[in-house]
Protein backbone atom coordinates (compact mmCIF):
# COMPACT_ATOMS: atom_id res chain seq x y z
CA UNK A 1 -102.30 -95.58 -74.88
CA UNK A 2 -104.22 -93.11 -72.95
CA UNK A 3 -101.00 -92.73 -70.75
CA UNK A 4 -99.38 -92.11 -73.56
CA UNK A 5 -101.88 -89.30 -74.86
CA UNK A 6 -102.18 -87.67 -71.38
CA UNK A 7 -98.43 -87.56 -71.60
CA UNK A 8 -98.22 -86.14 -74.92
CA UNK A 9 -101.01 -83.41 -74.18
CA UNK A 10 -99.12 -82.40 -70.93
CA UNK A 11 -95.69 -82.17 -72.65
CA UNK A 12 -97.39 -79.69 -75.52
CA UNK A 13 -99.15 -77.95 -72.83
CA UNK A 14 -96.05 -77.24 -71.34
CA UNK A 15 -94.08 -76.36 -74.12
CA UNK A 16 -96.90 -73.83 -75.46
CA UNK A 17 -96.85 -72.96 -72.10
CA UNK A 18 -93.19 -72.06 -71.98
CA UNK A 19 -93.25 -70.56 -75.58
CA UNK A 20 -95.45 -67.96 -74.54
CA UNK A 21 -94.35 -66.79 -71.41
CA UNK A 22 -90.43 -67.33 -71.79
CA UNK A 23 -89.76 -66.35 -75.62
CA UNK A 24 -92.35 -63.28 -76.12
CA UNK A 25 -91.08 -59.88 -75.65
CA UNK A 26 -92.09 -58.13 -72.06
CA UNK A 27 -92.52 -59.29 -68.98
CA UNK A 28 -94.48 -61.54 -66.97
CA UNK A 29 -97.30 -64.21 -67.91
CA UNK A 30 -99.38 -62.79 -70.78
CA UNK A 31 -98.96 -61.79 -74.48
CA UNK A 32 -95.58 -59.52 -72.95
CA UNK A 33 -94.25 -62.80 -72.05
CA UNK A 34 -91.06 -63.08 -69.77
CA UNK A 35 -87.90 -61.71 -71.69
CA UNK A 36 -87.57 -58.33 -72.12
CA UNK A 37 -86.24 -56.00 -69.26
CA UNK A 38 -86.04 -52.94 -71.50
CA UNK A 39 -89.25 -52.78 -72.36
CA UNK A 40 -91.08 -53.64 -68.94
CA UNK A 41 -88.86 -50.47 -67.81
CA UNK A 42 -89.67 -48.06 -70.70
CA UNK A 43 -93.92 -48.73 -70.15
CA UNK A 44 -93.16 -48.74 -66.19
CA UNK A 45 -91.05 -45.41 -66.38
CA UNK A 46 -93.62 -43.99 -68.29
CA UNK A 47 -96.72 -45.19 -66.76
CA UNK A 48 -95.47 -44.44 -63.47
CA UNK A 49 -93.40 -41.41 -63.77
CA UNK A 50 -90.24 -42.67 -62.27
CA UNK A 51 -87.35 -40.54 -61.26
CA UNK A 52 -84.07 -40.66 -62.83
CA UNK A 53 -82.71 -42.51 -59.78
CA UNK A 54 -85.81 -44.92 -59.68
CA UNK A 55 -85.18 -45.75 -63.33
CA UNK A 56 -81.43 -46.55 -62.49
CA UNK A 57 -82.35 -48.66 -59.53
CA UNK A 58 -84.89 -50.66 -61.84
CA UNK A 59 -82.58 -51.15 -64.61
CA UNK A 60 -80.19 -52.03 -62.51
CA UNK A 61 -82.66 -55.04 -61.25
CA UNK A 62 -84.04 -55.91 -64.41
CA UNK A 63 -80.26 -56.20 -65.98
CA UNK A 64 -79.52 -58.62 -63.21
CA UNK A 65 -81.83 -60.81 -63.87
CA UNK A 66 -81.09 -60.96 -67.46
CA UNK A 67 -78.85 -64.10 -67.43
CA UNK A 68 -81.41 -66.01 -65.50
CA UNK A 69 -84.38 -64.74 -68.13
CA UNK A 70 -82.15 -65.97 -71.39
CA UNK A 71 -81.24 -69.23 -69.40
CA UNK A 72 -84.35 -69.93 -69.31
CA UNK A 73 -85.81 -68.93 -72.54
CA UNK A 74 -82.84 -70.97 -73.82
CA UNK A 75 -84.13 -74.14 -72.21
CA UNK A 76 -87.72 -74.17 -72.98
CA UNK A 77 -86.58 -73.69 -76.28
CA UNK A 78 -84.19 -76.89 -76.76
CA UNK A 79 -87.12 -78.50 -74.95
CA UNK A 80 -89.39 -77.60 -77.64
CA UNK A 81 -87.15 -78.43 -80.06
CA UNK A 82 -86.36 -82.09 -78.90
CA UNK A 83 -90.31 -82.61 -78.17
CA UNK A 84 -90.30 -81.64 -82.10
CA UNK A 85 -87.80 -84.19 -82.48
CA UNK A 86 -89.17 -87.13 -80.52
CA UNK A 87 -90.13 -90.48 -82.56
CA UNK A 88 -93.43 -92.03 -81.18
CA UNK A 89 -92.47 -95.17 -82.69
CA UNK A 90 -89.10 -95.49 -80.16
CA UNK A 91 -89.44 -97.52 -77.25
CA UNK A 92 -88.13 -94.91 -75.51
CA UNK A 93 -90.62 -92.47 -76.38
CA UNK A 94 -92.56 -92.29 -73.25
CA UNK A 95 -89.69 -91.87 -71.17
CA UNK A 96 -88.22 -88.69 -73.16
CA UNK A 97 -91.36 -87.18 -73.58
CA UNK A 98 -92.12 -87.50 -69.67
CA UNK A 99 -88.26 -85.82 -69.00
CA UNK A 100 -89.30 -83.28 -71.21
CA UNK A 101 -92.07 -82.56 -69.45
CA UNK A 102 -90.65 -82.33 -66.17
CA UNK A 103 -87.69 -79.98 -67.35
CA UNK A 104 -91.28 -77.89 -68.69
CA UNK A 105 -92.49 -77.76 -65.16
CA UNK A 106 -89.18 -76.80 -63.75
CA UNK A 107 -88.57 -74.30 -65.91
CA UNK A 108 -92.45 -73.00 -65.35
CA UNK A 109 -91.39 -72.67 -61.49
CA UNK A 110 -88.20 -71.41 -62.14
CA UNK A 111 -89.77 -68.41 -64.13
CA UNK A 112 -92.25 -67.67 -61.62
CA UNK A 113 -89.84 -67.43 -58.44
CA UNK A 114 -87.85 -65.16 -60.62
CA UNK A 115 -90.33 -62.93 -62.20
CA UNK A 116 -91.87 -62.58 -58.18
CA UNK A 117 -88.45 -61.91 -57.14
CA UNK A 118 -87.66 -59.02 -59.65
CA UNK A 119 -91.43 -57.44 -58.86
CA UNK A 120 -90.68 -57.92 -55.40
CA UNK A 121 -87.42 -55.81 -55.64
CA UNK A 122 -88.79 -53.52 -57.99
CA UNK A 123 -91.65 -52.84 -56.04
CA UNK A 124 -89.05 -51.88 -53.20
CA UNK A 125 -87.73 -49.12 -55.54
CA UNK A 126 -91.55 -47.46 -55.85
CA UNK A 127 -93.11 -45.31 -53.59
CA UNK A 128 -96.74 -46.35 -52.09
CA UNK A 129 -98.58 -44.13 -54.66
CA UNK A 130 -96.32 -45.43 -57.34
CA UNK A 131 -96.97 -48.95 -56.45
CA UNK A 132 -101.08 -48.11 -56.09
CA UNK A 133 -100.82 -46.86 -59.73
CA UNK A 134 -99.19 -50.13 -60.51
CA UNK A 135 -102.04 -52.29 -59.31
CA UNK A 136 -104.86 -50.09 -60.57
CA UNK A 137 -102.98 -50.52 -63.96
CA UNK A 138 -102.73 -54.41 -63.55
CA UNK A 139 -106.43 -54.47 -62.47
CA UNK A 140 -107.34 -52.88 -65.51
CA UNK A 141 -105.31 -55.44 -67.62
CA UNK A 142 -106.65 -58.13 -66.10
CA UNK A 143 -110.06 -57.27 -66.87
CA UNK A 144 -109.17 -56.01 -70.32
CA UNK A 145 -107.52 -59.98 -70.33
CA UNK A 146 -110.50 -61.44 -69.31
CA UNK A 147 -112.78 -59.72 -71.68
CA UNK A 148 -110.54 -60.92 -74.38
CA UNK A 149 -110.88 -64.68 -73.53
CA UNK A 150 -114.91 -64.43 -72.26
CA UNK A 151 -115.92 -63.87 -76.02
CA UNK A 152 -118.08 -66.76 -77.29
């Protein structure tokens, strides 16, 4: 039984996990999730003042990557949905559940490699002061994100 709960917990986990980050609009881990290109673009172009060219060679990335993004948004999805549609009383149960989870996982790595990859290939686009103003923004959101889940 605890197996059973620690599996459970995991798969939900997972699947929250994968609902936030792969089905939110944005880009990235966070409230922005992983999923929209046009938007990460429209904030980057305007917090970092890219050029016309810049902006091309981004959307250019970001558009590229959109097959891979809605593959996986597609997946955690169906995997949400069949957790949702697991019996606990099948004798089967635990074995489902556990492939879910492990598709969950997969799909977890699978969005990170790709979301470093595009920031990778973005970040050859930027120039060094461009990329500077990118981290002092990201600092800033981290400790904006931070303040938001320190509240007691």
């Amino acid at each position: 039984m605890k197996l059973l709960t620690t599996l459970l917990l995991s798969a939900l986990v997972f699947a929250g996990l994968a609902g936030a980050v792969y089905a939110a609009p944005g880009f990235g881990p966070g409230p922005g999730g992983l999923g929209n290109p046009a938007l990460m673009l429209e904030h980057m172009a305007d917090h970092l003042d890219l050029t016309d060219e810049q902006r091309i060679s981004v959307e250019n990335i970001l558009e590229a990557a959109k097959p891979e993004i809605e593959a996986i948004r597609e997946q955690a999805k169906a995997n949400r949905e069949a957790i949702h549609g697991l019996d606990p009383a099948d004798p089967a149960y635990d074995v489902e559940l556990n492939t879910i989870a492990v598709s969950n996982g997969e799909l977890a790595t699978t969005g990170t490699l790709l979301a470093v990859r595009v920031r990778n290939e973005v970040a050859a686009v930027l120039t060094e002061e461009q990329i500077a103003k990118l981290e002092r923004g990201k600092e800033r959101m981290k400790k904006r994100m931070q303040g938001r889940f320190n509240r007691d």
